[in-house]
N, C-alpha and C. Protein backbone atom coordinates (compact mmCIF):
# COMPACT_ATOMS: atom_id res chain seq x y z
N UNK A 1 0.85 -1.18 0.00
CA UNK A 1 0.00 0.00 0.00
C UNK A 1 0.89 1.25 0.00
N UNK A 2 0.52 2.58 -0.52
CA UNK A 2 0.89 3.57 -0.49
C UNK A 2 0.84 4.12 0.58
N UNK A 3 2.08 5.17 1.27
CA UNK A 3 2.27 6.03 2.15
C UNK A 3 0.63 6.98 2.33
N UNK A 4 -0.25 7.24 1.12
CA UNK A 4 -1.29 7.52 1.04
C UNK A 4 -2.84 6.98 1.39
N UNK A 5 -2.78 5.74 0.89
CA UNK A 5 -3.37 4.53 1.50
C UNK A 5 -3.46 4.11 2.62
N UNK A 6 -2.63 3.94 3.50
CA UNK A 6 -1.76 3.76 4.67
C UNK A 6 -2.70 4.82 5.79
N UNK A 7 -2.09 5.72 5.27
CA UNK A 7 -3.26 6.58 6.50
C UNK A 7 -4.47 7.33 6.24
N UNK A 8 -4.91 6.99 5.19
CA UNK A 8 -6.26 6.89 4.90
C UNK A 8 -7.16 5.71 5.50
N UNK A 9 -6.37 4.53 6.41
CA UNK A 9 -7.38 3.74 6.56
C UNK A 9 -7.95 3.77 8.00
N UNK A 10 -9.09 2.96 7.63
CA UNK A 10 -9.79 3.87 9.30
C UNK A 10 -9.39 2.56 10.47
N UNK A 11 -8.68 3.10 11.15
CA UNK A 11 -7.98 2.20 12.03
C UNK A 11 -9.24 1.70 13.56
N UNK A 12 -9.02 0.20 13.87
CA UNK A 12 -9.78 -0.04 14.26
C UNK A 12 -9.34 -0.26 16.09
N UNK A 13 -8.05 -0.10 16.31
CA UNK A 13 -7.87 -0.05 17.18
C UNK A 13 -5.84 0.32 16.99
N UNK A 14 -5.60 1.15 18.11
CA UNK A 14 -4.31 2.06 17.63
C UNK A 14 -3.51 1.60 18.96
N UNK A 15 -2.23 1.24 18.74
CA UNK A 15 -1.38 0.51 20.59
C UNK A 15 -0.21 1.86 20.06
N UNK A 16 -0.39 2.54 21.33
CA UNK A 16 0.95 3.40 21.30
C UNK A 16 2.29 3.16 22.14
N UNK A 17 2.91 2.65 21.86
CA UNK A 17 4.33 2.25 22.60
C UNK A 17 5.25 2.93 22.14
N UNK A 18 5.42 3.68 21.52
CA UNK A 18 6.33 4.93 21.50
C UNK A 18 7.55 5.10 22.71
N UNK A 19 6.81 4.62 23.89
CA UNK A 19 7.98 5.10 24.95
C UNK A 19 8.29 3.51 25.64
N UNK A 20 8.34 2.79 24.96
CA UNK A 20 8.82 1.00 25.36
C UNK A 20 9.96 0.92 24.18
N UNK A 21 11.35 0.36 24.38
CA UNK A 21 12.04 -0.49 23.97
C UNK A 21 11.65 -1.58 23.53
N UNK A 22 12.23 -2.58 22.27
CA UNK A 22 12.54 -3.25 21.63
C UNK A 22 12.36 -4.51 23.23
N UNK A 23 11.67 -5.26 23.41
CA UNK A 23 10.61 -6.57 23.04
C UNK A 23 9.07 -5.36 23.26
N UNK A 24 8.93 -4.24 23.54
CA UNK A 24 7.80 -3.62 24.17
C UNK A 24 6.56 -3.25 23.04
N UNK A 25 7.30 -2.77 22.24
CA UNK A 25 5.96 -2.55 21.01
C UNK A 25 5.50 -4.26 20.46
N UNK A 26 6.06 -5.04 20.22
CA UNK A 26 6.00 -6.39 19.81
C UNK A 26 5.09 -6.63 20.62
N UNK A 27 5.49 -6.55 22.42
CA UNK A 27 4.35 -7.07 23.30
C UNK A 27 3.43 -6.84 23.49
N UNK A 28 3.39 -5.26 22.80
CA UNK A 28 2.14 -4.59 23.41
C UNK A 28 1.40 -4.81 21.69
N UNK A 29 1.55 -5.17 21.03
CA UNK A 29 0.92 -5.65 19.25
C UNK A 29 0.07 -7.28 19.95
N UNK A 30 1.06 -7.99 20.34
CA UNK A 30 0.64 -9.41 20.61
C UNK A 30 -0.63 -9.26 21.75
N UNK A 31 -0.81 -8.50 22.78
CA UNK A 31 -1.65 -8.73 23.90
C UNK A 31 -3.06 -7.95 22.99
N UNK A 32 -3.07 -6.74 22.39
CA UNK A 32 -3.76 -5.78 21.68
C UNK A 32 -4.46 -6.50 20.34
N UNK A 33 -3.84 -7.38 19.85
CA UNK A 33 -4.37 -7.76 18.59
C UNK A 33 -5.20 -9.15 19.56
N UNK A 34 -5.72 -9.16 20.29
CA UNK A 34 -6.95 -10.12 20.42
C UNK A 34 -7.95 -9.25 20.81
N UNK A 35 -7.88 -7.92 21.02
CA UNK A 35 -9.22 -7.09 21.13
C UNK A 35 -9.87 -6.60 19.91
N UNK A 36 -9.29 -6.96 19.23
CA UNK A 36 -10.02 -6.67 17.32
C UNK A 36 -10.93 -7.51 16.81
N UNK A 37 -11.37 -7.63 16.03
CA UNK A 37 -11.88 -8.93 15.12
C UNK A 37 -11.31 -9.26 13.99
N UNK A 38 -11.63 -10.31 13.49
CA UNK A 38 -10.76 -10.81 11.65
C UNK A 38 -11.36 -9.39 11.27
N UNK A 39 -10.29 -9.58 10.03
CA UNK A 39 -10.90 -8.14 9.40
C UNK A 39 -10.43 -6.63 9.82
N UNK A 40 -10.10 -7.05 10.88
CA UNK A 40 -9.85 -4.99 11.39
C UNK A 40 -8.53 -4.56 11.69
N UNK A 41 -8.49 -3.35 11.59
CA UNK A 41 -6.73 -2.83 11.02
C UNK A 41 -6.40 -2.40 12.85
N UNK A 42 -5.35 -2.29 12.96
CA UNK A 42 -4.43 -2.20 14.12
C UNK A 42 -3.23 -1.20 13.68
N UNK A 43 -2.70 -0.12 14.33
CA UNK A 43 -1.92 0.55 13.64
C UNK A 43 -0.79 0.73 15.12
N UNK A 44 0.84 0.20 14.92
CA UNK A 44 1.28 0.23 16.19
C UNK A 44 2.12 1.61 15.88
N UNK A 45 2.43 2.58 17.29
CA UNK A 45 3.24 3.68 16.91
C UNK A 45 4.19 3.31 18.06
N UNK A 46 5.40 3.41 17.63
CA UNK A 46 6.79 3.29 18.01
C UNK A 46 8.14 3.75 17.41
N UNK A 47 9.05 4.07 18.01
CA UNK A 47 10.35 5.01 18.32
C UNK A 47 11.08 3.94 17.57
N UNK A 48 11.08 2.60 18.48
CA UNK A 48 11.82 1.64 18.32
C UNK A 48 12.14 1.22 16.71
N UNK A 49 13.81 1.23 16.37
CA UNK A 49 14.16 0.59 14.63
C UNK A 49 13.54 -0.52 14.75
N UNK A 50 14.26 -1.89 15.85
CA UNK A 50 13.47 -2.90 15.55
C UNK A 50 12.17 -3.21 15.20
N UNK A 51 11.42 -2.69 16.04
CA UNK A 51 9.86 -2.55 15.53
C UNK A 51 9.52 -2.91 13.95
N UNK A 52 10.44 -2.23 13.47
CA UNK A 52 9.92 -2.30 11.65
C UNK A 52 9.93 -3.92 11.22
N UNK A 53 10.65 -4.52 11.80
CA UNK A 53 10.99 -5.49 11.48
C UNK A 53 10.73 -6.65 12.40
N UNK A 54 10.17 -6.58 13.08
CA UNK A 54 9.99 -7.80 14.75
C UNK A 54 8.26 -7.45 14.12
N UNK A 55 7.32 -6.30 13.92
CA UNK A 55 6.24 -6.73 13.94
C UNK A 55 5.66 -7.51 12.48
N UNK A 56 6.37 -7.20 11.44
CA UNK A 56 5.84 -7.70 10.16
C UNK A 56 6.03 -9.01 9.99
N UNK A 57 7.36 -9.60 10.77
CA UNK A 57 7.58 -10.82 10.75
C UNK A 57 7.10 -11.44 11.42
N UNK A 58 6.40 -11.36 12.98
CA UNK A 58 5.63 -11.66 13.29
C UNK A 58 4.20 -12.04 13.02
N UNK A 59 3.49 -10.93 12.43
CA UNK A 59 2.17 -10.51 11.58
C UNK A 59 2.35 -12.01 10.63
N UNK A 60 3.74 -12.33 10.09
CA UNK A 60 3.38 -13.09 8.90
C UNK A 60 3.04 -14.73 9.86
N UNK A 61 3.80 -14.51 10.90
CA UNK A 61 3.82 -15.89 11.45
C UNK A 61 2.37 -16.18 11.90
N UNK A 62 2.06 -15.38 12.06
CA UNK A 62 0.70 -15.47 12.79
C UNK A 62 -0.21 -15.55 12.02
N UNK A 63 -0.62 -14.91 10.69
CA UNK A 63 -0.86 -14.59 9.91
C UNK A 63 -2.11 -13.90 9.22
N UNK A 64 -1.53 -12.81 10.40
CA UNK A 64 -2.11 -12.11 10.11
C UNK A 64 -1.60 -10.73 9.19
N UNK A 65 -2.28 -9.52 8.01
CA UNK A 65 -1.66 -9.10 7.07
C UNK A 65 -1.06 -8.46 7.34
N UNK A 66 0.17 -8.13 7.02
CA UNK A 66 1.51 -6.54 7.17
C UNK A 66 0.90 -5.72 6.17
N UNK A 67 0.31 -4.21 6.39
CA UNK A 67 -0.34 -3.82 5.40
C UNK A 67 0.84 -2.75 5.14
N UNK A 68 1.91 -2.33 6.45
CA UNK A 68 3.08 -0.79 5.67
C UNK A 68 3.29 -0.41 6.77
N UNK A 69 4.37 0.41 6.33
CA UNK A 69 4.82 1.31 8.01
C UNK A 69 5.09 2.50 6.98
N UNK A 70 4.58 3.98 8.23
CA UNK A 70 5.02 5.06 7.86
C UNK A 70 5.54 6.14 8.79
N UNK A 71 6.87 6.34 8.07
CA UNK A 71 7.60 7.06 8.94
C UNK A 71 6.88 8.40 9.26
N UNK A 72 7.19 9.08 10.46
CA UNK A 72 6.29 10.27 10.78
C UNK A 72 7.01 10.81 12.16
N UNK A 73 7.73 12.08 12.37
CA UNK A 73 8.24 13.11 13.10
C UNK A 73 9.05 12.12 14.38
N UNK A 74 10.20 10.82 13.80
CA UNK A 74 11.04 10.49 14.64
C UNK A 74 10.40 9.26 15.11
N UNK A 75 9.00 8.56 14.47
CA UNK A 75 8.60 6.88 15.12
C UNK A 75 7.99 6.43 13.95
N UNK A 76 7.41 5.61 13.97
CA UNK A 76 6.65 4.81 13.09
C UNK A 76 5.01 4.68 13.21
N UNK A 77 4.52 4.45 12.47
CA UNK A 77 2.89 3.66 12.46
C UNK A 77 3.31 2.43 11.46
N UNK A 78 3.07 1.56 12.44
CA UNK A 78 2.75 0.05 11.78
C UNK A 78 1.55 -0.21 11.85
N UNK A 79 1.31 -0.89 10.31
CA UNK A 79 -0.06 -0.93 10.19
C UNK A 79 -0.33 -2.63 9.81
N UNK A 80 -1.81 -3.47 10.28
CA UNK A 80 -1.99 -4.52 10.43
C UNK A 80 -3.07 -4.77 9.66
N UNK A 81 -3.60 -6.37 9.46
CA UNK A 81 -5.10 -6.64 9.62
C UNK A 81 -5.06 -7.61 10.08
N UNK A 82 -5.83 -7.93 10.72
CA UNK A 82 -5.84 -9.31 11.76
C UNK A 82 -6.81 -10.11 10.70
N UNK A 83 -6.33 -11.37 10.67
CA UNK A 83 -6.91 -12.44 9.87
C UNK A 83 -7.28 -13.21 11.43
């Protein structure tokens, strides 16, 4: 999806860990993504580099969709859909 796409979508539930270290946004994605339903987007915001890369690979294991990450004023929005 496009940087445009991306935050155009209407997010169905948002985990801000911004101020957790590397296992903390991961943990706080894993406990958060059972309050959703199939179908609904999750968008994680975090500081953390790893993040970019610990939640998509995760997302796939699980498998649920990696829809993009977008950079924005020094963190990220990772964006999901829970299958």
């Amino acid at each position: 999806m496009t940087t445009e796409e991306l935050v155009a979508l209407t997010i169905d539930k948002s985990v801000d860990a911004r101020g957790t270290a590397c296992p903390g946004p991961l943990l706080a994605a894993k406990k958060e993504i059972a309050n959703i339903g199939s179908g609904q987007i999750m968008e994680i915001l975090s500081a953390d580099e790893g993040t970019r890369r610990d939640i998509p690979k995760w997302a796939g294991k699980k498998g649920h969709e990696y829809l993009g990450t977008v950079e924005k004023d020094g963190y990220f929005k990772i964006y999901l859909k829970k299958q």
